[in-house]
N, C-alpha and C. Protein backbone atom coordinates (compact mmCIF):
# COMPACT_ATOMS: atom_id res chain seq x y z
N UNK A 1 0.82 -1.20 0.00
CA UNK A 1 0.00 0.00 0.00
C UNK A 1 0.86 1.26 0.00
N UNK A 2 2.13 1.15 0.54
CA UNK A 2 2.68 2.39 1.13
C UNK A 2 3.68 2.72 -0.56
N UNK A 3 3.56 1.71 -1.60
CA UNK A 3 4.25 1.92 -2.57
C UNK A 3 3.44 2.37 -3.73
N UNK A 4 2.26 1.70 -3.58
CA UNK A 4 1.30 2.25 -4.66
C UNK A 4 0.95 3.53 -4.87
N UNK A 5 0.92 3.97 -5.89
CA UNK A 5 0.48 5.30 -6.24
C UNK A 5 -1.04 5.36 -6.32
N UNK A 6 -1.81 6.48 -5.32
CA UNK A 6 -3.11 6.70 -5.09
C UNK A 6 -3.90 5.90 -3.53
N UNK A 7 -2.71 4.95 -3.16
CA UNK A 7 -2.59 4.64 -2.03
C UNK A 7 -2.62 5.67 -0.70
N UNK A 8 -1.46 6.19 -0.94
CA UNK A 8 -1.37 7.35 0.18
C UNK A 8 -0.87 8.92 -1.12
N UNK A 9 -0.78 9.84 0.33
CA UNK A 9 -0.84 11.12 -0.94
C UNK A 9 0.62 11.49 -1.14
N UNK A 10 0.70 12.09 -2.27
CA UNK A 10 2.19 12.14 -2.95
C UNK A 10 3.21 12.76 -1.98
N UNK A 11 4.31 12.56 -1.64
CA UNK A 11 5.33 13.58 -0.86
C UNK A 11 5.86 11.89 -0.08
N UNK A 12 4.80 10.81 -0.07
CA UNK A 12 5.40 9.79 1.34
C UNK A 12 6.74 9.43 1.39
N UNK A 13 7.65 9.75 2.39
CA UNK A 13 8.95 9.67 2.66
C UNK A 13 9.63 8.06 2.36
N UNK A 14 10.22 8.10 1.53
CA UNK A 14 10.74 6.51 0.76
C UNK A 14 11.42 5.88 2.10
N UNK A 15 12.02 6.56 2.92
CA UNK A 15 12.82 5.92 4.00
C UNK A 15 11.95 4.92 4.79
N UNK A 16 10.23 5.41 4.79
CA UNK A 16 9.77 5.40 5.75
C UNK A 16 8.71 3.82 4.99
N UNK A 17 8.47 4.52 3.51
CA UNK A 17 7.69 3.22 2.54
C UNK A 17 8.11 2.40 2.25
N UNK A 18 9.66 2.15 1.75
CA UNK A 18 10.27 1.18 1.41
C UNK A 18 10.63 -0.11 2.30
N UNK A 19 11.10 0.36 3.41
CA UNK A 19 11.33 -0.51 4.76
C UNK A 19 10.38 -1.31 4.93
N UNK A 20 8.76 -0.65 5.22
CA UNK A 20 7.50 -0.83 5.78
C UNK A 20 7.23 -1.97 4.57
N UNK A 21 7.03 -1.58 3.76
CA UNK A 21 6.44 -2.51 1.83
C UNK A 21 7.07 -3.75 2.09
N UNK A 22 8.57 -3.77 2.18
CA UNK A 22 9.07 -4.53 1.66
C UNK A 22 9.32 -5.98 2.90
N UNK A 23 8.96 -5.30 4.51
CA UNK A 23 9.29 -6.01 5.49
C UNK A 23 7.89 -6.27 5.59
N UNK A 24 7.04 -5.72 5.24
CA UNK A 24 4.91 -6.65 5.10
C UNK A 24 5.25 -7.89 4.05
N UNK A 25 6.13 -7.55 3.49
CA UNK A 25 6.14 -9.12 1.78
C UNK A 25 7.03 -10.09 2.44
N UNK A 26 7.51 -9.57 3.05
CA UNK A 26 8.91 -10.70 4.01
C UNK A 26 7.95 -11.10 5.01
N UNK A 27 7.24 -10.40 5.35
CA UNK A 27 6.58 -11.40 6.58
C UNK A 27 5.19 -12.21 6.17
N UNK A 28 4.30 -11.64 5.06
CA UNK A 28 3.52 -12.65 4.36
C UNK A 28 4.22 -14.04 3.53
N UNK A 29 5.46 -13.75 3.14
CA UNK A 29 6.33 -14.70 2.35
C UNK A 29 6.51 -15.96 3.98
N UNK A 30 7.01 -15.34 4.69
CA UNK A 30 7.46 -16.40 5.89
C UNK A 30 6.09 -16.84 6.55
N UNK A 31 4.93 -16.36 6.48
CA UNK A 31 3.48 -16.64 7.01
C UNK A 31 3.17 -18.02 6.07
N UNK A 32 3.11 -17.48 4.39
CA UNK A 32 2.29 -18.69 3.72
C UNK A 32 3.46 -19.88 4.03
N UNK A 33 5.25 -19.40 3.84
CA UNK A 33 5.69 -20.44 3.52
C UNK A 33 5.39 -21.71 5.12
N UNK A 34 4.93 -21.22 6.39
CA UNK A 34 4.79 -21.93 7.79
C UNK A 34 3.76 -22.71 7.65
N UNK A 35 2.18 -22.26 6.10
CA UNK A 35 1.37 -22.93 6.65
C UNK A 35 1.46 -24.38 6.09
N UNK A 36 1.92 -25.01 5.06
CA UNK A 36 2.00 -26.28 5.03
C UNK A 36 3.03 -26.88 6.01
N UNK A 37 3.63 -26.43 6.92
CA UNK A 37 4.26 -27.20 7.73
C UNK A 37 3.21 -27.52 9.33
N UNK A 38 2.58 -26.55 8.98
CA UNK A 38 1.57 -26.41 10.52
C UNK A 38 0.56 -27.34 9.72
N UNK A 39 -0.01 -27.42 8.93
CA UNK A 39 -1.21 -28.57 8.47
C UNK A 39 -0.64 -29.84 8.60
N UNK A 40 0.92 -30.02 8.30
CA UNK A 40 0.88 -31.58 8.20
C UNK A 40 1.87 -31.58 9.64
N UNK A 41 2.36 -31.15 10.44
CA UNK A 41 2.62 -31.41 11.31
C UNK A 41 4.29 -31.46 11.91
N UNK A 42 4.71 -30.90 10.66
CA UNK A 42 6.31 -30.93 10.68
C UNK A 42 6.87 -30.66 12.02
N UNK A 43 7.94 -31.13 11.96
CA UNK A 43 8.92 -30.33 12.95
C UNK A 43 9.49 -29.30 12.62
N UNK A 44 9.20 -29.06 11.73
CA UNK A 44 9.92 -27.51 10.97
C UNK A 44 8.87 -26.46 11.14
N UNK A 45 7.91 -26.79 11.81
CA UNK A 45 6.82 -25.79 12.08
C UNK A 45 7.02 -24.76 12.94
N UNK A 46 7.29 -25.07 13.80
CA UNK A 46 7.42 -24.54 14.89
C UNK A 46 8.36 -23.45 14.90
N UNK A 47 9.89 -23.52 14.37
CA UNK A 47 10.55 -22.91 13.62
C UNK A 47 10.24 -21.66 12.53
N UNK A 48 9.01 -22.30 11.96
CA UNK A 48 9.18 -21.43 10.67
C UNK A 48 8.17 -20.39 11.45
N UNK A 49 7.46 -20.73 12.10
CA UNK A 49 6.10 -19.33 12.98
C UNK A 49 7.17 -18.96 14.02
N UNK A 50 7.95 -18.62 13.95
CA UNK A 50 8.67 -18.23 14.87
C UNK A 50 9.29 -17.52 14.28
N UNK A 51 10.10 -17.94 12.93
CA UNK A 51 10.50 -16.36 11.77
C UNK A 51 9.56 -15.76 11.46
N UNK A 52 8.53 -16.84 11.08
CA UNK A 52 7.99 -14.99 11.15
C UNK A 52 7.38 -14.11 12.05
N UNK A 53 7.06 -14.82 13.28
CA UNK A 53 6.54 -13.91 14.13
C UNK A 53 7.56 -13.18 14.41
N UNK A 54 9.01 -13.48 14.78
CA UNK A 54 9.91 -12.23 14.96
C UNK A 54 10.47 -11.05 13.86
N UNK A 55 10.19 -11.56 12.45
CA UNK A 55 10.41 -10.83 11.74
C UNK A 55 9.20 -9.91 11.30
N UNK A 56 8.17 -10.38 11.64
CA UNK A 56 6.24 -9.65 11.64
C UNK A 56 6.54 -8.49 12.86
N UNK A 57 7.11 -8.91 14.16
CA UNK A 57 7.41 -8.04 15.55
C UNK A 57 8.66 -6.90 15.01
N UNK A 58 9.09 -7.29 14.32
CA UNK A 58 10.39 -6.33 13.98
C UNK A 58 10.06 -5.49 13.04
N UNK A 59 9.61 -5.93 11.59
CA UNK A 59 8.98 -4.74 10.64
C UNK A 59 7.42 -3.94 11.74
N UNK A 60 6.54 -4.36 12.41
CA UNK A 60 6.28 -3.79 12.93
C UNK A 60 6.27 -2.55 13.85
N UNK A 61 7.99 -2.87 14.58
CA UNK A 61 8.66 -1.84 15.25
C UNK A 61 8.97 -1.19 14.64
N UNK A 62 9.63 -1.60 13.38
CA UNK A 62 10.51 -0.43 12.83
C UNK A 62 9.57 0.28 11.74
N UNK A 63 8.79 0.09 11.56
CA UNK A 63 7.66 0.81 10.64
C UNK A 63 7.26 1.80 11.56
N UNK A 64 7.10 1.36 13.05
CA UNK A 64 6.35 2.19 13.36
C UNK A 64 7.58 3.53 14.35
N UNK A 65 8.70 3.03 14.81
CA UNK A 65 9.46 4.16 14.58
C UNK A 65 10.06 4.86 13.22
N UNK A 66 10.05 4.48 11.88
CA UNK A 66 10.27 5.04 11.05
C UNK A 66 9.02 6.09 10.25
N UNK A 67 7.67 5.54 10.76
CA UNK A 67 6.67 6.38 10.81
C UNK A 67 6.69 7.95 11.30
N UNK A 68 7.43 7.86 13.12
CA UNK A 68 7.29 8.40 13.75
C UNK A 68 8.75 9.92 13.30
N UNK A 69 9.59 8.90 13.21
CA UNK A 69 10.42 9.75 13.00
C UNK A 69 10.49 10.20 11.18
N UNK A 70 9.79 9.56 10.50
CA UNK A 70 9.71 10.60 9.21
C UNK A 70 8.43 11.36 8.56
N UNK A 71 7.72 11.36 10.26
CA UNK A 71 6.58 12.68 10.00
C UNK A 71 5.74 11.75 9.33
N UNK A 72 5.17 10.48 8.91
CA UNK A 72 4.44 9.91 7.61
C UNK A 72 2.66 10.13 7.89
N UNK A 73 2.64 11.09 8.81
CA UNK A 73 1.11 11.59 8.74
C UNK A 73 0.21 12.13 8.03
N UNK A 74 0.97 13.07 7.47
CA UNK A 74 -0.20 14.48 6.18
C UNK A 74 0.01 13.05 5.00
N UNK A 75 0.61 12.09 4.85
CA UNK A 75 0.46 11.45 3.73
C UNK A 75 0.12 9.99 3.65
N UNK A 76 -0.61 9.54 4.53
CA UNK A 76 -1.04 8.44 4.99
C UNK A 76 -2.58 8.54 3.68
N UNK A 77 -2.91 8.76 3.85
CA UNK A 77 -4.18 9.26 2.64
C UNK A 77 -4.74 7.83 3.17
N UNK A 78 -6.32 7.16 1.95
CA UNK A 78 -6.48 6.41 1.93
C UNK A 78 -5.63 4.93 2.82
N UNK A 79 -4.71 5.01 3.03
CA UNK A 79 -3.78 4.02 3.83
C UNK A 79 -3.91 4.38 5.17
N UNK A 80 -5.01 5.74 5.68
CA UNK A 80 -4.56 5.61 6.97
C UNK A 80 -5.02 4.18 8.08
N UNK A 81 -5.84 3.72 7.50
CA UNK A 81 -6.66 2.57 8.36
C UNK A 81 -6.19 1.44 8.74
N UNK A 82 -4.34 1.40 8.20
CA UNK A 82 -3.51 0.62 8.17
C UNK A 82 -2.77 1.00 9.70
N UNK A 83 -2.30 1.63 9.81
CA UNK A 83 -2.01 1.97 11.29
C UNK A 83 -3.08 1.95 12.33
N UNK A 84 -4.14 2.95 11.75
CA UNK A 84 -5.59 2.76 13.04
C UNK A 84 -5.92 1.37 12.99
N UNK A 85 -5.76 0.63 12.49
CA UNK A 85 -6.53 -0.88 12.70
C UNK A 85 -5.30 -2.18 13.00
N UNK A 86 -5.11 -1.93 11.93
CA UNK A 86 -4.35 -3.67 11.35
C UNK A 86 -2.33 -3.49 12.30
N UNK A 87 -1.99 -2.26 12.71
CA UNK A 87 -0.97 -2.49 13.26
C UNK A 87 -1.48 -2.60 15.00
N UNK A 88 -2.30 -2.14 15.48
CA UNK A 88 -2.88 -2.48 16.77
C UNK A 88 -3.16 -4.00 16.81
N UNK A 89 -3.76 -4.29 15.97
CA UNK A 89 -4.78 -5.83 15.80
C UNK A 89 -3.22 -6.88 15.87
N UNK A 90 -2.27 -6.01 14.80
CA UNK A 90 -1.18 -7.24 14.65
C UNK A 90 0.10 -7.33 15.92
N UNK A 91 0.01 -6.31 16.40
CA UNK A 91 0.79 -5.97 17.59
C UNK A 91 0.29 -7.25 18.63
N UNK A 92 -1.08 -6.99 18.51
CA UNK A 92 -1.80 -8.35 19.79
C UNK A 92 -1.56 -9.77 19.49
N UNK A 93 -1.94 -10.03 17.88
CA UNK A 93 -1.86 -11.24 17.55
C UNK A 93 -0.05 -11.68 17.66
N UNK A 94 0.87 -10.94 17.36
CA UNK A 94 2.04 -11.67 17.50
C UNK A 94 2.33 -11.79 18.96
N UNK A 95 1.87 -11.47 19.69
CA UNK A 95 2.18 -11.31 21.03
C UNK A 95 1.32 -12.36 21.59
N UNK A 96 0.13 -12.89 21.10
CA UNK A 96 -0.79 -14.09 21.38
C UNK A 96 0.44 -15.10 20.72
N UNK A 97 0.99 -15.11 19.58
CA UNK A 97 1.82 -16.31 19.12
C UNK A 97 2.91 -16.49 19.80
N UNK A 98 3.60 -15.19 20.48
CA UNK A 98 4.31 -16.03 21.23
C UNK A 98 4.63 -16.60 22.47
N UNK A 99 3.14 -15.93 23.22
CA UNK A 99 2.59 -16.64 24.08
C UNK A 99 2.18 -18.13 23.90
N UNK A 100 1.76 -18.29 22.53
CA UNK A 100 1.20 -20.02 22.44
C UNK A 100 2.50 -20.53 21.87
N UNK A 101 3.61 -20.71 21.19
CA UNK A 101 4.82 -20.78 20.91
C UNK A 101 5.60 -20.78 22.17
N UNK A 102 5.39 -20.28 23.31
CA UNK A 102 6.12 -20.71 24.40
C UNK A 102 5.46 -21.54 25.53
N UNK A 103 3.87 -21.42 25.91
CA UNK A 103 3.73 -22.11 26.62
C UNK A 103 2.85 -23.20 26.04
N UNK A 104 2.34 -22.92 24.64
CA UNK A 104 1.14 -24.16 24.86
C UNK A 104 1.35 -24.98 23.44
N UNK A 105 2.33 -24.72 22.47
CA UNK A 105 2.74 -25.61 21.37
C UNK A 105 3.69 -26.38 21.25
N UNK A 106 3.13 -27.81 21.65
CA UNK A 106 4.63 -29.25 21.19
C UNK A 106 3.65 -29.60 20.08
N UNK A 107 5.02 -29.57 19.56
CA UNK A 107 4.99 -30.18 17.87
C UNK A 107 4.33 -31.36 17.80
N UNK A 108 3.84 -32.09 18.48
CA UNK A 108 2.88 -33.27 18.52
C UNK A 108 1.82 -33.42 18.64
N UNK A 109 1.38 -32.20 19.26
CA UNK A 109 -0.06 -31.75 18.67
C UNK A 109 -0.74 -31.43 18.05
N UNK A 110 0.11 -31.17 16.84
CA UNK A 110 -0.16 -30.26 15.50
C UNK A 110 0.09 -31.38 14.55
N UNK A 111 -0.16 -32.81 15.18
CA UNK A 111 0.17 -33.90 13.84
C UNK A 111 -1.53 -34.39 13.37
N UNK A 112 -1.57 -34.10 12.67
CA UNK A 112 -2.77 -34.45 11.45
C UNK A 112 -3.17 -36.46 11.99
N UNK A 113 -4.01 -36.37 12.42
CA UNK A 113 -4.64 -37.80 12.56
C UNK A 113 -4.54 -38.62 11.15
N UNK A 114 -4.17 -40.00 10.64
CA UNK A 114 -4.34 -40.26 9.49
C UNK A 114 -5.22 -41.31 9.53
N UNK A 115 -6.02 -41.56 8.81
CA UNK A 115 -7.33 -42.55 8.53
C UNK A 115 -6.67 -43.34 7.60
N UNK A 116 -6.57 -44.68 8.31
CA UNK A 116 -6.07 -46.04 7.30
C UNK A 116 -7.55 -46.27 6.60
């Protein structure tokens, strides 16, 4: 959103879009690549929601101090609902994952029953 044109309004500080754009595709890339390991039960699961929840917690931070410190307000346009909503909402949910990632997920629970 923060790269598209008509997204937000013209002037948005590249320091502040580029970081943000490109660390949301790094952390959807590490999201889809976790979910076939969480359906079938891998041991590599556990692992892989764990990159990305720390790398989802980190572009988060740093989006949102690079927000802060490059003024990205008068140009939030249409995109503002991305901060009012979805970085509050995602702030909680990674913080629920690694609450269940530390106390309530062994990899043996997440194994798929198989029907002979």
């Amino acid at each position: 959103m923060f790269l598209a044109q008509g997204a937000t309004y013209p002037g948005m500080p590249q320091e502040f879009a580029q970081p943000a754009a490109f660390g949301d595709s790094l952390a959807a890339l590490l999201a889809v690549l976790a979910i076939p390991f969480v359906v079938t039960g891998s041991s590599a699961a556990r692992f892989l929601v764990l990159a990305f929840n720390l790398e989802g917690t980190a572009d988060l931070i740093t989006a949102i101090i690079l927000a802060n410190v490059n003024r990205v307000e008068p140009y939030m346009g249409p995109a503002y609902w991305i901060p009012a909503f979805w970085v509050p909402a995602l702030l909680v949910t990674h913080y629920v994952t690694f609450l269940v990632l530390r106390n309530h997920w062994k990899p043996a629970d997440w194994k798929l029953e198989t029907v002979p």
